[in-house]
PDB file of N, CA and C in Angstrom:
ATOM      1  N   UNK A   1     -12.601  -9.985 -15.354  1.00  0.00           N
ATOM      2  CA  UNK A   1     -11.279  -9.887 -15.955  1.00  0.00           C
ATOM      3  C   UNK A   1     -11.413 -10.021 -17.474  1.00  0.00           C
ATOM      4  N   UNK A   2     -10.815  -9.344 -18.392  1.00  0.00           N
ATOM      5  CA  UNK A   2     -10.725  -9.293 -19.558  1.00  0.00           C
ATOM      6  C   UNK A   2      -9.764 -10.569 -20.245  1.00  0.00           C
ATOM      7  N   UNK A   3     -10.694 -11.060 -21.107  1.00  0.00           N
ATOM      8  CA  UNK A   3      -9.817 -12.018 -21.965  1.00  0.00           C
ATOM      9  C   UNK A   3      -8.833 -11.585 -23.126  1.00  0.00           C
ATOM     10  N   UNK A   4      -7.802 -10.998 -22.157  1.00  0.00           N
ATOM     11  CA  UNK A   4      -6.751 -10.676 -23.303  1.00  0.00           C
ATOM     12  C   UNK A   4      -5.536 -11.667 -22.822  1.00  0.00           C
ATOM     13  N   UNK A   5      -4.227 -11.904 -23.757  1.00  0.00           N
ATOM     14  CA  UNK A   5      -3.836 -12.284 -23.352  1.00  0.00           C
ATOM     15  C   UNK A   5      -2.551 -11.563 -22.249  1.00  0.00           C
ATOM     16  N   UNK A   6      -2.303 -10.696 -22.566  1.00  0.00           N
ATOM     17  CA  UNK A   6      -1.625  -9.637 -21.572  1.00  0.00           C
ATOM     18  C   UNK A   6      -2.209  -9.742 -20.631  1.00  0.00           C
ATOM     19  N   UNK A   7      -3.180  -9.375 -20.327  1.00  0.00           N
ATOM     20  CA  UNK A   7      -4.158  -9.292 -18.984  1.00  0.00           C
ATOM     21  C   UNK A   7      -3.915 -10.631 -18.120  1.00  0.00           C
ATOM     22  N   UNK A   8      -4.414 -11.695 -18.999  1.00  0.00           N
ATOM     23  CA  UNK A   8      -3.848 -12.821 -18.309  1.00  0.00           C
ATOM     24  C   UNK A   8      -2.650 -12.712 -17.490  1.00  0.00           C
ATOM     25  N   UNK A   9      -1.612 -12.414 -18.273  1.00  0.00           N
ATOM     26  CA  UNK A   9       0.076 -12.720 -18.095  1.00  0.00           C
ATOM     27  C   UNK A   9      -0.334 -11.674 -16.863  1.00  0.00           C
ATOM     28  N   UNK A  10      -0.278 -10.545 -16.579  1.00  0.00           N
ATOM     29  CA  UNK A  10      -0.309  -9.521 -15.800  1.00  0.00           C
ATOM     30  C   UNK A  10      -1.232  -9.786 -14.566  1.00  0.00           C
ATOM     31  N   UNK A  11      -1.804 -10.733 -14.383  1.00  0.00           N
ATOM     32  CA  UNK A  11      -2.434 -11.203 -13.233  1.00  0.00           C
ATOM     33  C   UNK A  11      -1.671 -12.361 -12.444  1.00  0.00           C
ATOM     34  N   UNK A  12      -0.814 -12.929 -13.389  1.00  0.00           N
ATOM     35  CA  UNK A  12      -0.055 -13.969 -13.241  1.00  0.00           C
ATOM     36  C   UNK A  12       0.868 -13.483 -12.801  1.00  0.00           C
ATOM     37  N   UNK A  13       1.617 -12.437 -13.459  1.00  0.00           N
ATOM     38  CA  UNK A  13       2.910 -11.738 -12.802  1.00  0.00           C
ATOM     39  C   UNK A  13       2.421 -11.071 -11.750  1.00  0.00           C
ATOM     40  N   UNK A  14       1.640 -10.401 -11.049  1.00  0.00           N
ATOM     41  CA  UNK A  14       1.144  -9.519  -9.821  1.00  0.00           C
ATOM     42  C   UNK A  14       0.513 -10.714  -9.277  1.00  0.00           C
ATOM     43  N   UNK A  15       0.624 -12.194  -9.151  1.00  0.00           N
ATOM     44  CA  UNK A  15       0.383 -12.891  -8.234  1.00  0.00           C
ATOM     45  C   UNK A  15       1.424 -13.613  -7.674  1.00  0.00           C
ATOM     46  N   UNK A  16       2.552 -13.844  -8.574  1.00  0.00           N
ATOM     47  CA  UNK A  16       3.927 -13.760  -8.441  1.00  0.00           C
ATOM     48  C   UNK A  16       4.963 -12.692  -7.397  1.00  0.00           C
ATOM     49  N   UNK A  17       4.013 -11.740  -7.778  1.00  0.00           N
ATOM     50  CA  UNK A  17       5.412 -10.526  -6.841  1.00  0.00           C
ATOM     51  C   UNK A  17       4.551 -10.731  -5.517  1.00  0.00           C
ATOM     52  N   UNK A  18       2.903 -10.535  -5.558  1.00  0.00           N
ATOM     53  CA  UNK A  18       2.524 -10.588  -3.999  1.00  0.00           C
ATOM     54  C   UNK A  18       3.009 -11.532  -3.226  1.00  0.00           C
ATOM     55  N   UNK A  19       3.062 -13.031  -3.633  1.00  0.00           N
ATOM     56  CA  UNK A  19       3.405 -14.080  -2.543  1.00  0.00           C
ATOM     57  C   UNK A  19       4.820 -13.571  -2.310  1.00  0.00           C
ATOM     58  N   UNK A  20       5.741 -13.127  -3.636  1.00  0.00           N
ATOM     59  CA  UNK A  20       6.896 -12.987  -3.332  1.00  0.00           C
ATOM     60  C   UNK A  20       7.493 -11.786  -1.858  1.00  0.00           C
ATOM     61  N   UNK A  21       6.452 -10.885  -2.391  1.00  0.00           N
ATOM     62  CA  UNK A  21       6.344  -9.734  -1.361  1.00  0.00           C
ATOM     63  C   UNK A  21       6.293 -10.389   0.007  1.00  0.00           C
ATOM     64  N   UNK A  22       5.226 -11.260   0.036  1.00  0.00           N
ATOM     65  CA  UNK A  22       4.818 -11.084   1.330  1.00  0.00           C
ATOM     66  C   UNK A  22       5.668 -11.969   2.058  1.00  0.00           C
ATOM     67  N   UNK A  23       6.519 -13.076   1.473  1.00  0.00           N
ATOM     68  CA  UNK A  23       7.258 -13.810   1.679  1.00  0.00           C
ATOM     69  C   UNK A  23       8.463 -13.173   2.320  1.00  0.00           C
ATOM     70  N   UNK A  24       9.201 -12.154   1.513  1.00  0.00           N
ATOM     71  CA  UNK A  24      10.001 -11.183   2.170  1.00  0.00           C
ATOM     72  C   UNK A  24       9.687 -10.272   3.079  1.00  0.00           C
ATOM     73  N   UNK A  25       8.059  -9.852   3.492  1.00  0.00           N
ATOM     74  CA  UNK A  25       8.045  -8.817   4.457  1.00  0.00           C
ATOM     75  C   UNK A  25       7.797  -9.568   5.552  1.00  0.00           C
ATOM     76  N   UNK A  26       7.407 -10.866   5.852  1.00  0.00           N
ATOM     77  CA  UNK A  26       6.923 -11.738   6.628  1.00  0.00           C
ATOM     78  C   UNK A  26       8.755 -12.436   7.389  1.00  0.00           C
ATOM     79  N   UNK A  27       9.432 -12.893   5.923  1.00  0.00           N
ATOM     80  CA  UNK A  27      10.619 -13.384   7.060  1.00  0.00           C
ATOM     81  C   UNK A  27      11.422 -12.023   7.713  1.00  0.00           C
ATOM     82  N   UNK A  28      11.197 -10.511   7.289  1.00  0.00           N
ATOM     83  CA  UNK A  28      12.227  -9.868   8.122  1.00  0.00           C
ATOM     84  C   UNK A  28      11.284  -9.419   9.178  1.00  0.00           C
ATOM     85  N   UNK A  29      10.040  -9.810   9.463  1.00  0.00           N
ATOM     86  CA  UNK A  29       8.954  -9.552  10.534  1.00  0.00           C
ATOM     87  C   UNK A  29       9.729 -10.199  11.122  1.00  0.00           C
ATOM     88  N   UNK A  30       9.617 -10.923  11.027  1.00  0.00           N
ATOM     89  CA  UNK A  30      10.390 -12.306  11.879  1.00  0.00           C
ATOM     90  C   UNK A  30      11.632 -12.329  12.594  1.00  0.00           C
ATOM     91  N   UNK A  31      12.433 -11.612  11.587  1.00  0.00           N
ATOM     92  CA  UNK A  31      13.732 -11.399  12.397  1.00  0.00           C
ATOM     93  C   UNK A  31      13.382 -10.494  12.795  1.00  0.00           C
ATOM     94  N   UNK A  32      13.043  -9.600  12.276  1.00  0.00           N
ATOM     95  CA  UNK A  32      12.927  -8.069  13.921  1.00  0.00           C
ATOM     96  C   UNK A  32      12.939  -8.919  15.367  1.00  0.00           C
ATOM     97  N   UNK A  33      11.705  -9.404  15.178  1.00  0.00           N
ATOM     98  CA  UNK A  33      10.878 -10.206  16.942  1.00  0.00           C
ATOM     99  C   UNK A  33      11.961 -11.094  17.223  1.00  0.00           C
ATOM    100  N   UNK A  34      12.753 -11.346  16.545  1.00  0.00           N
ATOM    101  CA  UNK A  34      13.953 -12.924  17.092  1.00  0.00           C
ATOM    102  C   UNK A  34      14.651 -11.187  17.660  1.00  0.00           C
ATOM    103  N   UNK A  35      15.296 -10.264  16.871  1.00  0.00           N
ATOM    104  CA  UNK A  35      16.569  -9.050  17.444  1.00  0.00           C
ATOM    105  C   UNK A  35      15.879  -8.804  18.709  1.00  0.00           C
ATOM    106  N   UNK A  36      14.367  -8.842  18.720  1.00  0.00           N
ATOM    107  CA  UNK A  36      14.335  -7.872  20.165  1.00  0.00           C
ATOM    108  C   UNK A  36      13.993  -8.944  20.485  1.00  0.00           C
ATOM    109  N   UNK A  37      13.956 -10.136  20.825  1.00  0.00           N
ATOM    110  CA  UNK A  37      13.991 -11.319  21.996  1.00  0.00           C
ATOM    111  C   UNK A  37      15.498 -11.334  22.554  1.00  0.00           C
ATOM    112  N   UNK A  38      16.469 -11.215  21.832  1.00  0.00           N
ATOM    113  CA  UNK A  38      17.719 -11.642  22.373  1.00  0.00           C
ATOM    114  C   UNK A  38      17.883 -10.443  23.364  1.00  0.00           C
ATOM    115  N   UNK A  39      18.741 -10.871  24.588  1.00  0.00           N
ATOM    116  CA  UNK A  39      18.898  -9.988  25.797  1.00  0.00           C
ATOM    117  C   UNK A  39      20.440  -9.974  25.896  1.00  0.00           C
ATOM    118  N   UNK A  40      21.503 -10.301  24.672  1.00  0.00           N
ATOM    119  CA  UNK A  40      22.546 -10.235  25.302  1.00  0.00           C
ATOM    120  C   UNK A  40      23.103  -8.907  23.940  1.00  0.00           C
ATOM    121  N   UNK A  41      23.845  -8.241  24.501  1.00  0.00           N
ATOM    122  CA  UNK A  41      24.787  -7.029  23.966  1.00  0.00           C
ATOM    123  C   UNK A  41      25.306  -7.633  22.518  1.00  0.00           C
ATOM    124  N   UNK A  42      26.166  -8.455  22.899  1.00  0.00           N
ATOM    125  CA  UNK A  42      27.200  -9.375  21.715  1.00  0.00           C
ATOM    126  C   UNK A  42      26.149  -9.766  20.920  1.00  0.00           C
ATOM    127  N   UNK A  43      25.458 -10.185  21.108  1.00  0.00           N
ATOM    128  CA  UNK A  43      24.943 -11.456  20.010  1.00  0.00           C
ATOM    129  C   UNK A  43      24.034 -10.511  18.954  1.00  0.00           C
ATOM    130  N   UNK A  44      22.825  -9.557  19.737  1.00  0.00           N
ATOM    131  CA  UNK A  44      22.023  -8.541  18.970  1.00  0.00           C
ATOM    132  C   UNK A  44      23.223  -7.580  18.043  1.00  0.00           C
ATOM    133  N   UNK A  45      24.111  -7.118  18.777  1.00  0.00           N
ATOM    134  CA  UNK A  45      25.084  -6.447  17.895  1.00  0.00           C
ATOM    135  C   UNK A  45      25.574  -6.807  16.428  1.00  0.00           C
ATOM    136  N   UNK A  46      25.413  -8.386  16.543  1.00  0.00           N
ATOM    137  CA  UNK A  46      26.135  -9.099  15.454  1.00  0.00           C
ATOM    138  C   UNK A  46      25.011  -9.134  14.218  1.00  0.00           C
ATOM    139  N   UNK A  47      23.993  -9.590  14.958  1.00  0.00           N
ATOM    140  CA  UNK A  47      22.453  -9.760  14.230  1.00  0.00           C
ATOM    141  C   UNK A  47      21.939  -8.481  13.451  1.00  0.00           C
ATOM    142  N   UNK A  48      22.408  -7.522  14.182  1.00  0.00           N
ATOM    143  CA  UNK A  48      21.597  -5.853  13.732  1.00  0.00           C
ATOM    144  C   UNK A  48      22.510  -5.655  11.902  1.00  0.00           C
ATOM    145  N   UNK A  49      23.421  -5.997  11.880  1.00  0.00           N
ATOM    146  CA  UNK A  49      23.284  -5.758  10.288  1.00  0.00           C
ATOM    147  C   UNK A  49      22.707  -6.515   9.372  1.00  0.00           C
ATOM    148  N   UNK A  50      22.699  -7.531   9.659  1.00  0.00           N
ATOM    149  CA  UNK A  50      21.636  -8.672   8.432  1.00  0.00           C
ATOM    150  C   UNK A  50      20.102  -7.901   8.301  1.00  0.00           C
ATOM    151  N   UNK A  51      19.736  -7.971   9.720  1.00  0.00           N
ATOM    152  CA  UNK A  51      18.396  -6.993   9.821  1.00  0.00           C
ATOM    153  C   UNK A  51      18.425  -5.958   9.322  1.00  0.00           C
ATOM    154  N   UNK A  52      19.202  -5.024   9.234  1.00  0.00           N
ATOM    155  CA  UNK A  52      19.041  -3.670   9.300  1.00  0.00           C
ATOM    156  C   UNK A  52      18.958  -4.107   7.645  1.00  0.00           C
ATOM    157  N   UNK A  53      20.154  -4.715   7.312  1.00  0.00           N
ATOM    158  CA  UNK A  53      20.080  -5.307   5.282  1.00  0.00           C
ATOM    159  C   UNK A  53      18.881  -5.922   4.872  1.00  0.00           C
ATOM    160  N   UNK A  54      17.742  -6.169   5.922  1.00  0.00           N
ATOM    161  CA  UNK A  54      17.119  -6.969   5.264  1.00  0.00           C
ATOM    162  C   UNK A  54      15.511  -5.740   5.185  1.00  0.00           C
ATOM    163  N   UNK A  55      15.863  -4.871   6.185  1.00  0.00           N
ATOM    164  CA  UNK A  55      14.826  -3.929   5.890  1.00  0.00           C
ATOM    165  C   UNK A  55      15.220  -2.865   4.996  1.00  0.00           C
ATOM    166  N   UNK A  56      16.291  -2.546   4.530  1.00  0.00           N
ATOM    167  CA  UNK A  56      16.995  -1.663   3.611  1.00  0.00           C
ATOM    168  C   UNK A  56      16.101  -2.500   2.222  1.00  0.00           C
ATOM    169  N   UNK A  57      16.355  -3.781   2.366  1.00  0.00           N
ATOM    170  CA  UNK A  57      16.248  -4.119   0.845  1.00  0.00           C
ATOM    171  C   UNK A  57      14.993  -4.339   0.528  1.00  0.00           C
ATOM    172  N   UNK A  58      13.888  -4.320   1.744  1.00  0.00           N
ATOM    173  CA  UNK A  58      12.596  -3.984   1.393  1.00  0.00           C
ATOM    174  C   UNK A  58      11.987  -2.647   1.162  1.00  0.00           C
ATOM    175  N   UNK A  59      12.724  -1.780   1.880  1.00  0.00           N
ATOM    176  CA  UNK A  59      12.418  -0.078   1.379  1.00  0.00           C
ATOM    177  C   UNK A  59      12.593   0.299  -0.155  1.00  0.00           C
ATOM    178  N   UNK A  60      14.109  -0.393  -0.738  1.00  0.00           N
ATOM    179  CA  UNK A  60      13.959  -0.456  -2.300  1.00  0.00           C
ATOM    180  C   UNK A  60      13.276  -0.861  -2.772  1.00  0.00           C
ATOM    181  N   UNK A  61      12.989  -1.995  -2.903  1.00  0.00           N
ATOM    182  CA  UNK A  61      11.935  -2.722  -3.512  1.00  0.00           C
ATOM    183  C   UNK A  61      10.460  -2.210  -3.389  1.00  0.00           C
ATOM    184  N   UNK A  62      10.551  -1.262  -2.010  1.00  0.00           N
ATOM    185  CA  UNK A  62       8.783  -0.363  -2.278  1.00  0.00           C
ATOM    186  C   UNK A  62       8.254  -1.438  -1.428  1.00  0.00           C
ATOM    187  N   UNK A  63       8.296  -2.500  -1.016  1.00  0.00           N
ATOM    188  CA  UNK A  63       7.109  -2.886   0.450  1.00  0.00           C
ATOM    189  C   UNK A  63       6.877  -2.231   1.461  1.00  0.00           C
ATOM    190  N   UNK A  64       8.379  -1.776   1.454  1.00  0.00           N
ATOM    191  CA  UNK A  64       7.965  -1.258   2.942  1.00  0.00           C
ATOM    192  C   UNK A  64       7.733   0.594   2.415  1.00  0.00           C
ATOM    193  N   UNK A  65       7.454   1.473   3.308  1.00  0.00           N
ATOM    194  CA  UNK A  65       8.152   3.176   2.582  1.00  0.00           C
ATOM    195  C   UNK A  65       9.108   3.423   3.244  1.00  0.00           C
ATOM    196  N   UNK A  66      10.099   3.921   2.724  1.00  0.00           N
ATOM    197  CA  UNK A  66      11.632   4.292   3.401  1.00  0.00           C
ATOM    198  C   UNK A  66      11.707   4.892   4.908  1.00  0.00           C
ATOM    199  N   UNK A  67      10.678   5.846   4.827  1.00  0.00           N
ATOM    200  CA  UNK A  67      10.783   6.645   6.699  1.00  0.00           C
ATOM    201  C   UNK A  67      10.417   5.505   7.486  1.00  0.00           C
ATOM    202  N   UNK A  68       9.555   4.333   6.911  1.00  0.00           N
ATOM    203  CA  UNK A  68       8.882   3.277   8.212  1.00  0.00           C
ATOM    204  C   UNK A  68      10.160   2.642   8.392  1.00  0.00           C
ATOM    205  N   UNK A  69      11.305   2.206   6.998  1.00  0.00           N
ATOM    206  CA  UNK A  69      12.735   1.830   7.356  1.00  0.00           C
ATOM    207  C   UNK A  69      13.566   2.464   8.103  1.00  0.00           C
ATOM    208  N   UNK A  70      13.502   3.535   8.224  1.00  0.00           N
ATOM    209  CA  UNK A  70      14.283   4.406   8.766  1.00  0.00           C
ATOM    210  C   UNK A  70      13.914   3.876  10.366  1.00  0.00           C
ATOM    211  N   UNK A  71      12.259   4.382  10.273  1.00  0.00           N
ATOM    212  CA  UNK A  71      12.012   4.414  12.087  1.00  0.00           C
ATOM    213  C   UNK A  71      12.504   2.884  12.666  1.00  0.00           C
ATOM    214  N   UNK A  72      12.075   1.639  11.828  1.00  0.00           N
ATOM    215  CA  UNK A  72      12.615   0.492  11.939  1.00  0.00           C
ATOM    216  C   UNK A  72      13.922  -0.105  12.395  1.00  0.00           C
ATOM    217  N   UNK A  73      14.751   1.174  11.926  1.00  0.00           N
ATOM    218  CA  UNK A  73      16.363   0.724  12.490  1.00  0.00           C
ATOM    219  C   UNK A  73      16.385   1.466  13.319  1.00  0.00           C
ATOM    220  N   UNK A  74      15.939   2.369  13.504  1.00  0.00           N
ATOM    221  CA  UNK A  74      16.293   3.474  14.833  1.00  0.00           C
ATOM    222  C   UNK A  74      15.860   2.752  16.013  1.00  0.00           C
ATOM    223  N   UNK A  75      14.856   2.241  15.629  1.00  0.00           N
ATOM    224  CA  UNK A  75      14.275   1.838  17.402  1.00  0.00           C
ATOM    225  C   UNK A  75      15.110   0.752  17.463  1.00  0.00           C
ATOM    226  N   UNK A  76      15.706  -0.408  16.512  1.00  0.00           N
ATOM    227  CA  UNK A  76      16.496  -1.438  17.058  1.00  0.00           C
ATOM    228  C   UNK A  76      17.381  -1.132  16.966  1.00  0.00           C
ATOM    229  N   UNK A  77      17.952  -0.172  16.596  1.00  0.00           N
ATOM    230  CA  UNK A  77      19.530   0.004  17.031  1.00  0.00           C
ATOM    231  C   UNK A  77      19.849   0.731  18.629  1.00  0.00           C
ATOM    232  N   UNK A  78      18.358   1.363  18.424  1.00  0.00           N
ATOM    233  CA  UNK A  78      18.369   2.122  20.389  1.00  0.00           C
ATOM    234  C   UNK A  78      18.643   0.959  21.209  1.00  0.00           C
ATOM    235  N   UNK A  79      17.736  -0.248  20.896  1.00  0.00           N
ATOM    236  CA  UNK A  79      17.305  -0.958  21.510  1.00  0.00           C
ATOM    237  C   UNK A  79      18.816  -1.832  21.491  1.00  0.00           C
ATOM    238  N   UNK A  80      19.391  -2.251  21.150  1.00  0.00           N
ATOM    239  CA  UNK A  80      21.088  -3.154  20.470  1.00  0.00           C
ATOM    240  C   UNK A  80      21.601  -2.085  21.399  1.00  0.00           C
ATOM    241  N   UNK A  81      21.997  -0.944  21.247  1.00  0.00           N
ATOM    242  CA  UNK A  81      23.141   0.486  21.672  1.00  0.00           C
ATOM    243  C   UNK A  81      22.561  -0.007  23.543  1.00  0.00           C
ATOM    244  N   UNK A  82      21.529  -0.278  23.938  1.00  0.00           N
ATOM    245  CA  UNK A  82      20.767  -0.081  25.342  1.00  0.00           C
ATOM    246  C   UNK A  82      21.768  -1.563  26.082  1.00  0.00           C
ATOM    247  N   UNK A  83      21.678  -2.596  25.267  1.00  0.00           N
ATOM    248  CA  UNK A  83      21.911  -3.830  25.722  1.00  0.00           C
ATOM    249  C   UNK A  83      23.808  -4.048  25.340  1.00  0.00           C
ATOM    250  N   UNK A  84      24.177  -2.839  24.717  1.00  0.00           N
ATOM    251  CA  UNK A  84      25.339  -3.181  24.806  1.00  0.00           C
ATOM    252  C   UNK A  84      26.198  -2.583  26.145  1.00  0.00           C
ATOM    253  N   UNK A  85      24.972  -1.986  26.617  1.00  0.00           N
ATOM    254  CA  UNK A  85      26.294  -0.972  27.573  1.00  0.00           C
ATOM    255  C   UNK A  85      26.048  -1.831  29.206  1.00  0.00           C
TER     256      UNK A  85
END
């Protein structure tokens, strides 16, 4: 690593966004697996927009790429639409 002081700062800030990153791609991992544990119609129904907001706001931000968001809500909303009927 180069002793500049930018360089510094810039290792510091890109060690900053990774934990931050991973911090956010890790808790909406999380909720996905809680949406598809629940087995009741009502309750996943209620849950599917926080989720669906919480993978939207990682596609902006660039963690995730937008089509993997896309496929991401499709299969849990099949999956929510299946358990409501």
């Amino acid at each position: 690593m180069a002793n500049h002081k930018a360089t510094k700062k810039d290792v510091r800030q890109s060690a900053k966004r990774r934990d931050r990153n991973k911090y956010y791609g890790k808790t909406t991992r999380n909720a996905i697996r809680d949406l598809k544990a629940i087995k009741e119609g009502k309750e996943a129904g209620e849950k599917m927009p926080l989720v669906a907001s919480m993978i939207d706001k990682l596609a902006k931000k660039g963690i995730i790429h937008k089509n993997k968001a896309a496929n991401l809500k499709s299969k849990l909303s099949k999956k929510v639409n299946a358990l409501a009927k």
